[in-house]
PDB file of N, CA and C in Angstrom:
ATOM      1  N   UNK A   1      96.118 111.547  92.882  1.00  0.00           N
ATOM      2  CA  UNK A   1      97.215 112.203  93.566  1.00  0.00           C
ATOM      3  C   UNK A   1      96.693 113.487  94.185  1.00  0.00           C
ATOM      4  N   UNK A   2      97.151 113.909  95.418  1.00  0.00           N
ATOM      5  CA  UNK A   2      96.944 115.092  96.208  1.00  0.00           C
ATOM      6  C   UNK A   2      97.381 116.125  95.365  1.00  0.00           C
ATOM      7  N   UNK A   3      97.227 117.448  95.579  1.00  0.00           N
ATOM      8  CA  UNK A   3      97.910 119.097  95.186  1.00  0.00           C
ATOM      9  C   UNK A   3      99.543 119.056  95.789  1.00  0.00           C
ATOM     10  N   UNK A   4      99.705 118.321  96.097  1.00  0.00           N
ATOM     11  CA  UNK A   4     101.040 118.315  96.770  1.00  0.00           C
ATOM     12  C   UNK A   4     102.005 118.543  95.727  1.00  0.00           C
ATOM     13  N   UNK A   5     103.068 119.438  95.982  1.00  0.00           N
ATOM     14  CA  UNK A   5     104.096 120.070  95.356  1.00  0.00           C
ATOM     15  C   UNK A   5     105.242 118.818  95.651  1.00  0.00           C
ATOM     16  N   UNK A   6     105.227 118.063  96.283  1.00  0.00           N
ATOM     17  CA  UNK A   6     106.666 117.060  96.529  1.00  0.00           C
ATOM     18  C   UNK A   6     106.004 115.404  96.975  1.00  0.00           C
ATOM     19  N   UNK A   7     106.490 114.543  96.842  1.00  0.00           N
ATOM     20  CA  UNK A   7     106.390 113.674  97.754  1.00  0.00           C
ATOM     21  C   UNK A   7     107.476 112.586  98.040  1.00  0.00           C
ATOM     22  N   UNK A   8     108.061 111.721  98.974  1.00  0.00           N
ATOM     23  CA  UNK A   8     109.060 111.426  99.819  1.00  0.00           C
ATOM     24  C   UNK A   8     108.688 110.176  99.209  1.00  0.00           C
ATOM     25  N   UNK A   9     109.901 109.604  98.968  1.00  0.00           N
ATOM     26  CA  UNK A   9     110.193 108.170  99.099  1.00  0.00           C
ATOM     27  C   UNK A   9     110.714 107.133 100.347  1.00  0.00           C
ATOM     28  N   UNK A  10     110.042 106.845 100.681  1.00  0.00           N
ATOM     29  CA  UNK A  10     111.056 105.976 101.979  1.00  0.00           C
ATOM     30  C   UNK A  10     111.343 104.826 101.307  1.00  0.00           C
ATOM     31  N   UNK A  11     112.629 103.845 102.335  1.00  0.00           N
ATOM     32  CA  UNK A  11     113.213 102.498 102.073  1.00  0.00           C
ATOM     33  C   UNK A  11     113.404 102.409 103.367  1.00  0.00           C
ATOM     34  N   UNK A  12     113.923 100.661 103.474  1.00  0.00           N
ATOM     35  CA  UNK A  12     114.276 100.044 104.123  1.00  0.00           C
ATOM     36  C   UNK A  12     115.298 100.047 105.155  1.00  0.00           C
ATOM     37  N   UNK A  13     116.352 100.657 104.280  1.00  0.00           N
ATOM     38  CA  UNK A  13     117.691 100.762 104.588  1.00  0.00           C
ATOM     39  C   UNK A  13     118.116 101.864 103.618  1.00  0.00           C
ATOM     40  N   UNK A  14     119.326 102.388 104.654  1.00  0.00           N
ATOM     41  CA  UNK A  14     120.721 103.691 103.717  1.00  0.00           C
ATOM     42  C   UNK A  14     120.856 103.081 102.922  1.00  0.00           C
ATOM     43  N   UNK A  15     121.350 101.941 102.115  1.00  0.00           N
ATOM     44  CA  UNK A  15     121.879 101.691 101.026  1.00  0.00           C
ATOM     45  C   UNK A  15     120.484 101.468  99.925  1.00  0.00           C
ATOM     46  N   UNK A  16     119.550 101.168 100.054  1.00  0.00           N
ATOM     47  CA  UNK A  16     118.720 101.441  98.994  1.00  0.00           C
ATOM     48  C   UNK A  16     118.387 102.924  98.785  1.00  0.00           C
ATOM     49  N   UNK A  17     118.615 103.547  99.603  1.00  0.00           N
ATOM     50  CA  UNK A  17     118.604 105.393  99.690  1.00  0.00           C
ATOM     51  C   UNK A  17     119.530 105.578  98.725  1.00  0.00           C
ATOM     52  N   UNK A  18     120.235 104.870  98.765  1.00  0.00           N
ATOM     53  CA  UNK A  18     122.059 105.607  98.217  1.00  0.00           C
ATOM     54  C   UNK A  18     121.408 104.871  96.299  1.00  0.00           C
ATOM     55  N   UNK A  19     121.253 103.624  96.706  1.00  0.00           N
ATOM     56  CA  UNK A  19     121.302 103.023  95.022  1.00  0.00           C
ATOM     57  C   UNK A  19     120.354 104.008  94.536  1.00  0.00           C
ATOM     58  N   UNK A  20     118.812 104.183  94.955  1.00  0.00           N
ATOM     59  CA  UNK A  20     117.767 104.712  95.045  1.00  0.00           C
ATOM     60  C   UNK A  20     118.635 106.440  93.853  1.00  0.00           C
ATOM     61  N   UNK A  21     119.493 107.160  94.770  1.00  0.00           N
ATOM     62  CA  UNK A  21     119.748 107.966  94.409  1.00  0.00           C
ATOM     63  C   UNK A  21     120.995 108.042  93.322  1.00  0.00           C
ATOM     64  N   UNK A  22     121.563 106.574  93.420  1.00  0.00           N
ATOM     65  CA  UNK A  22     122.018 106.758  91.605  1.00  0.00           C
ATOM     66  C   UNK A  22     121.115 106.528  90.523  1.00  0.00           C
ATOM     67  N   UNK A  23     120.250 105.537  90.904  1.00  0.00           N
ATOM     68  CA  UNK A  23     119.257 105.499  89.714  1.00  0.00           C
ATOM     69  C   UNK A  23     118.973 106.516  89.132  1.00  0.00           C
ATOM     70  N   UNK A  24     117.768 107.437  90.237  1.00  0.00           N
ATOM     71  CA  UNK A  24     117.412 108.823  89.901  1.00  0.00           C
ATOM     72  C   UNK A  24     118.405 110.168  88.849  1.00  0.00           C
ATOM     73  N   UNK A  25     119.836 110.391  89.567  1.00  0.00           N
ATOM     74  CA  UNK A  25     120.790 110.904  89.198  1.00  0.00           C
ATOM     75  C   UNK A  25     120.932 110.283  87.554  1.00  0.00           C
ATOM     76  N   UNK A  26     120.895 108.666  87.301  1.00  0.00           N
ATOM     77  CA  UNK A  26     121.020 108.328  85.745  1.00  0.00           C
ATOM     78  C   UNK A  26     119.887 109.048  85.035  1.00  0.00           C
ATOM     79  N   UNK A  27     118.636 109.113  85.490  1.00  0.00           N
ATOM     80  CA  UNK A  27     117.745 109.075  84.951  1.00  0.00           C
ATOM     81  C   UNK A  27     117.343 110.539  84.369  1.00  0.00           C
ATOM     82  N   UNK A  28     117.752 111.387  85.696  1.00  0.00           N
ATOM     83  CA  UNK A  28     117.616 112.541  84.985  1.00  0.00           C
ATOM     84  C   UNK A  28     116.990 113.509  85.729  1.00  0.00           C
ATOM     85  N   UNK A  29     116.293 112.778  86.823  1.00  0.00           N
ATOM     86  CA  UNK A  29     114.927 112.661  87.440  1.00  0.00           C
ATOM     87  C   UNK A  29     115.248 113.927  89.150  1.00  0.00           C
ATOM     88  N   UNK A  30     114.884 115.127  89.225  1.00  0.00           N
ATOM     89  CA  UNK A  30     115.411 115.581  90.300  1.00  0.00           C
ATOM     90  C   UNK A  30     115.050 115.538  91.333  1.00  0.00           C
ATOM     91  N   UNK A  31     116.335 115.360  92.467  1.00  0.00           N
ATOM     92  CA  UNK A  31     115.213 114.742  93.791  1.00  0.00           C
ATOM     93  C   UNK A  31     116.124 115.460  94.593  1.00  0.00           C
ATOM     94  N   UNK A  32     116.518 115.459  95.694  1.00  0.00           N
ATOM     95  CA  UNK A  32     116.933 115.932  97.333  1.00  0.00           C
ATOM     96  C   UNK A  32     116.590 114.907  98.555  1.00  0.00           C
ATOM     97  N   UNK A  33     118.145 114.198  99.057  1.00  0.00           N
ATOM     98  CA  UNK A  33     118.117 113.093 100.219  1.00  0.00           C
ATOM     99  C   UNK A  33     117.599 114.408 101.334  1.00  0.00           C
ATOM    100  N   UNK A  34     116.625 113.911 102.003  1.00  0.00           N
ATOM    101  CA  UNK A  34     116.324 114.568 103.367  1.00  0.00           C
ATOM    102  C   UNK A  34     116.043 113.703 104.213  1.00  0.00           C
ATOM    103  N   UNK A  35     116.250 114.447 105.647  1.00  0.00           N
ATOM    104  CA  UNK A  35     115.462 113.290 106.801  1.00  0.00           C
ATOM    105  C   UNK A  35     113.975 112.657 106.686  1.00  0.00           C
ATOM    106  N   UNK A  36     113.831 111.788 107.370  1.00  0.00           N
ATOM    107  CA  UNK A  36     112.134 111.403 107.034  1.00  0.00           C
ATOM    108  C   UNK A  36     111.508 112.392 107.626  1.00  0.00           C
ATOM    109  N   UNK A  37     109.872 112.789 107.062  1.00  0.00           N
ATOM    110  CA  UNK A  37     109.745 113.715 108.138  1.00  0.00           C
ATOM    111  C   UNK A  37     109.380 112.946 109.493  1.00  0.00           C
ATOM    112  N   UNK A  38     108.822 113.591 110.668  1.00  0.00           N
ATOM    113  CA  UNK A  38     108.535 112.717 111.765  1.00  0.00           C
ATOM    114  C   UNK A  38     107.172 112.332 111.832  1.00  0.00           C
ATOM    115  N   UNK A  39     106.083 112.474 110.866  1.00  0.00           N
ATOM    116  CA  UNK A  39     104.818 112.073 110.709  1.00  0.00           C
ATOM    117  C   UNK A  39     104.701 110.932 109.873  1.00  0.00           C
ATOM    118  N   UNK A  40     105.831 109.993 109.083  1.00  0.00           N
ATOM    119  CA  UNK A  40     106.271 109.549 108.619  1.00  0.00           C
ATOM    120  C   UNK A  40     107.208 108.425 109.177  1.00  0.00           C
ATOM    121  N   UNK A  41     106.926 106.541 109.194  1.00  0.00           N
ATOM    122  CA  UNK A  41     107.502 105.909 109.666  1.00  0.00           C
ATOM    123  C   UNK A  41     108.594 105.674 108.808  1.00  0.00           C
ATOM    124  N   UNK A  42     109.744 104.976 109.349  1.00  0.00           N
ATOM    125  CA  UNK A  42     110.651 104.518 108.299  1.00  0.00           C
ATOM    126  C   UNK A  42     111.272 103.973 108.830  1.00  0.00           C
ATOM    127  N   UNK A  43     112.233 102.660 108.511  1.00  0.00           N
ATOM    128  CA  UNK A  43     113.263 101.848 108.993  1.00  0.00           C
ATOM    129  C   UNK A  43     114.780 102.726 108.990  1.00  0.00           C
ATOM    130  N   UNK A  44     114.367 103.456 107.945  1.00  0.00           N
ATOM    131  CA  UNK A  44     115.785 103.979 107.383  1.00  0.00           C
ATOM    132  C   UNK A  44     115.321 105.912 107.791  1.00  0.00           C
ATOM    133  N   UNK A  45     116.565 106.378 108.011  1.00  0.00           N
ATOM    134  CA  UNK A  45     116.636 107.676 108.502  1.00  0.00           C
ATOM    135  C   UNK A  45     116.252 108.834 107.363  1.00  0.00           C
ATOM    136  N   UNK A  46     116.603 108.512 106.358  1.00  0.00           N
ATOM    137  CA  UNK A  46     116.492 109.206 105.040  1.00  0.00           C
ATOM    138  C   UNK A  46     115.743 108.728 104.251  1.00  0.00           C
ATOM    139  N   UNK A  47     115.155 110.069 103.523  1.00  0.00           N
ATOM    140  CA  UNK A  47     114.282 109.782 101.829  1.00  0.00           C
ATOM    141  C   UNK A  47     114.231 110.466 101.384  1.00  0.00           C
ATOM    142  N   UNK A  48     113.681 110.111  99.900  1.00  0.00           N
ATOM    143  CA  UNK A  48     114.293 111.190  98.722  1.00  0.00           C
ATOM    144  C   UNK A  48     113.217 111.752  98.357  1.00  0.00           C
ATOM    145  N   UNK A  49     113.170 113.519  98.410  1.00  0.00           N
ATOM    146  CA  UNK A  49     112.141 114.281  97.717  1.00  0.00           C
ATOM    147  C   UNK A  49     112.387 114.286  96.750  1.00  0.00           C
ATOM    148  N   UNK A  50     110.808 114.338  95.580  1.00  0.00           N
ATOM    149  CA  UNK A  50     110.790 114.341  94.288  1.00  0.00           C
ATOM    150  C   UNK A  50     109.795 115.447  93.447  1.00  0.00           C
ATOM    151  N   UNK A  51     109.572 115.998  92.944  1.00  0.00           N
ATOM    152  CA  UNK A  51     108.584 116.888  92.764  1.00  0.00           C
ATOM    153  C   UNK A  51     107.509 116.078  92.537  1.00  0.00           C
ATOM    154  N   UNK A  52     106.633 115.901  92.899  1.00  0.00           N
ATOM    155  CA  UNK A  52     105.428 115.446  92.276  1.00  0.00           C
ATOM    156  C   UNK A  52     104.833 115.002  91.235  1.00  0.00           C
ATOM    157  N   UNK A  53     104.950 115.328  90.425  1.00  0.00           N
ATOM    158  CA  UNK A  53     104.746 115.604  88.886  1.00  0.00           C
ATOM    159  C   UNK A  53     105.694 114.642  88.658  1.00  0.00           C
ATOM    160  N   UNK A  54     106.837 113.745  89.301  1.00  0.00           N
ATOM    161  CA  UNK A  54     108.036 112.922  88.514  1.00  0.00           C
ATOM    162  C   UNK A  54     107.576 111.522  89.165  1.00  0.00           C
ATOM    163  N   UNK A  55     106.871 111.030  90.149  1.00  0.00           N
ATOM    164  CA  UNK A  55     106.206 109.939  90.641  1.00  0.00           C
ATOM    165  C   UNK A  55     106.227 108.621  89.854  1.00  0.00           C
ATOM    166  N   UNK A  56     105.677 108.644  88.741  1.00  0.00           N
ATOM    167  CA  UNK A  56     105.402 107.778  88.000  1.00  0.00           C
ATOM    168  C   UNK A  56     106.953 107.140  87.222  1.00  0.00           C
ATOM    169  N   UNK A  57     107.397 108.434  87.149  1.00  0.00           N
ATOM    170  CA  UNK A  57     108.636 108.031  86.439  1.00  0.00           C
ATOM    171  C   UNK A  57     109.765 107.802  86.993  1.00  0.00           C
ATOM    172  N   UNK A  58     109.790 108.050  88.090  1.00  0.00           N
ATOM    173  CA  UNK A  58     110.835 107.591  89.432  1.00  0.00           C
ATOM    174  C   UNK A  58     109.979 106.263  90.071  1.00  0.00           C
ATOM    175  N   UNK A  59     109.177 105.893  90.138  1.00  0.00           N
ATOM    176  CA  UNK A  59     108.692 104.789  90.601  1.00  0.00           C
ATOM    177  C   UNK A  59     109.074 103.287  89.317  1.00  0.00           C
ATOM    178  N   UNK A  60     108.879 104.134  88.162  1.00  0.00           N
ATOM    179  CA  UNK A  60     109.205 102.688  87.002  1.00  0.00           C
ATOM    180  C   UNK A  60     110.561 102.836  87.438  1.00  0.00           C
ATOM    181  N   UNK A  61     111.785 104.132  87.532  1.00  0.00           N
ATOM    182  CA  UNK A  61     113.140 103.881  87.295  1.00  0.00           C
ATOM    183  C   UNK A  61     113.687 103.038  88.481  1.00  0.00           C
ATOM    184  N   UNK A  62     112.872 102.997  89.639  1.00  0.00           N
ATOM    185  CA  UNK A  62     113.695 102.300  91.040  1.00  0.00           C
ATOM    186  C   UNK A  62     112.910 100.833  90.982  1.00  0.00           C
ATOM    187  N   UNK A  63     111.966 100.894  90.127  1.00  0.00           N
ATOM    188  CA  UNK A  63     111.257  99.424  89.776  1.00  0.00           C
ATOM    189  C   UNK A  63     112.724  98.365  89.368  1.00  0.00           C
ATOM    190  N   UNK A  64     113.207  99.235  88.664  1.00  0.00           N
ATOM    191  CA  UNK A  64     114.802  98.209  88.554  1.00  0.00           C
ATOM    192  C   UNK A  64     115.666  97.531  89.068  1.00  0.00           C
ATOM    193  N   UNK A  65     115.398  97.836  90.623  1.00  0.00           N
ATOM    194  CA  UNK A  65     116.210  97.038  91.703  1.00  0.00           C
ATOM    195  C   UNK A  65     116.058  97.646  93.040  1.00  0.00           C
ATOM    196  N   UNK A  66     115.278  98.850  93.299  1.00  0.00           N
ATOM    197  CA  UNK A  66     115.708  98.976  94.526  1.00  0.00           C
ATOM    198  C   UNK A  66     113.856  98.862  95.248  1.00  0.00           C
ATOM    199  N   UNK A  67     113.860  98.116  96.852  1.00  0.00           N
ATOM    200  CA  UNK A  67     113.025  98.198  97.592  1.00  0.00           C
ATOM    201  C   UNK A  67     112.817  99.544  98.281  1.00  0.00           C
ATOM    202  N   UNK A  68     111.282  99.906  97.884  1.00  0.00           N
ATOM    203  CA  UNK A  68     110.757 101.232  98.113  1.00  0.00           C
ATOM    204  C   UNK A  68     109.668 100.690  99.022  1.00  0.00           C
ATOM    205  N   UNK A  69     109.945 101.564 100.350  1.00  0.00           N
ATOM    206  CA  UNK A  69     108.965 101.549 101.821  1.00  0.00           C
ATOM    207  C   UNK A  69     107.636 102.068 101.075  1.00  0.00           C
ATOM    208  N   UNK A  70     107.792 102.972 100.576  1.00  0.00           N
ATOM    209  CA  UNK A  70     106.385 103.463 100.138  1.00  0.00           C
ATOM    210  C   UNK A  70     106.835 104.974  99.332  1.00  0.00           C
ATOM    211  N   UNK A  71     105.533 105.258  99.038  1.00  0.00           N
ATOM    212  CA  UNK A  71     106.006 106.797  98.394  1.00  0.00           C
ATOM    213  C   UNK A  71     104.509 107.772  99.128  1.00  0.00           C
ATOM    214  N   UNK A  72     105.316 109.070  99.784  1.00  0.00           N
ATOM    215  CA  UNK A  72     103.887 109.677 100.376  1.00  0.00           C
ATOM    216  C   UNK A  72     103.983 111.398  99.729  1.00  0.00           C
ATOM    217  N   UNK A  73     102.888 111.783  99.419  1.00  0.00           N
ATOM    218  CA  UNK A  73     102.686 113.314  99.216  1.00  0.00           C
ATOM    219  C   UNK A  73     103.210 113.848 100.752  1.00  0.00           C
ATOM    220  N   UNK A  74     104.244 115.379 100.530  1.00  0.00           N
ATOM    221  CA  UNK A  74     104.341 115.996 101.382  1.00  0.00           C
ATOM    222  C   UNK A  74     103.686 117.481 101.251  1.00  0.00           C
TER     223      UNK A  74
END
């Protein structure tokens, strides 16, 4: 992993954004919906910042159902 203080989740679509962000919210896990940035492709307009350091554990919690575009250090 990079020094990066955050990194972005993209999806597919708003509604895996939205499930995406109840999961997180159950979990515990703190994040912030933002725009994608523009160096950054995406189908979907939005993704969720996460601190860095929570990666692993937001990646098993959306392992539960929701399709993740990718995850990038910002």
């Amino acid at each position: 992993m990079s020094g990066a203080e955050y990194q972005v989740i993209l999806f597919d679509s708003v509604n895996a954004a939205l499930l995406a962000e109840k999961l997180l919210k159950r979990e515990g896990i703190p994040f912030k919906v933002i725009p994608v940035p523009r160096h950054l492709s995406s189908d979907c307009g939005v993704c969720i910042r996460i601190p860095a350091h929570e990666r692993e554990r937001a990646k098993h919690s959306l392992a539960k159902g929701v399709h993740i575009q990718g995850i990038h250090a910002l």
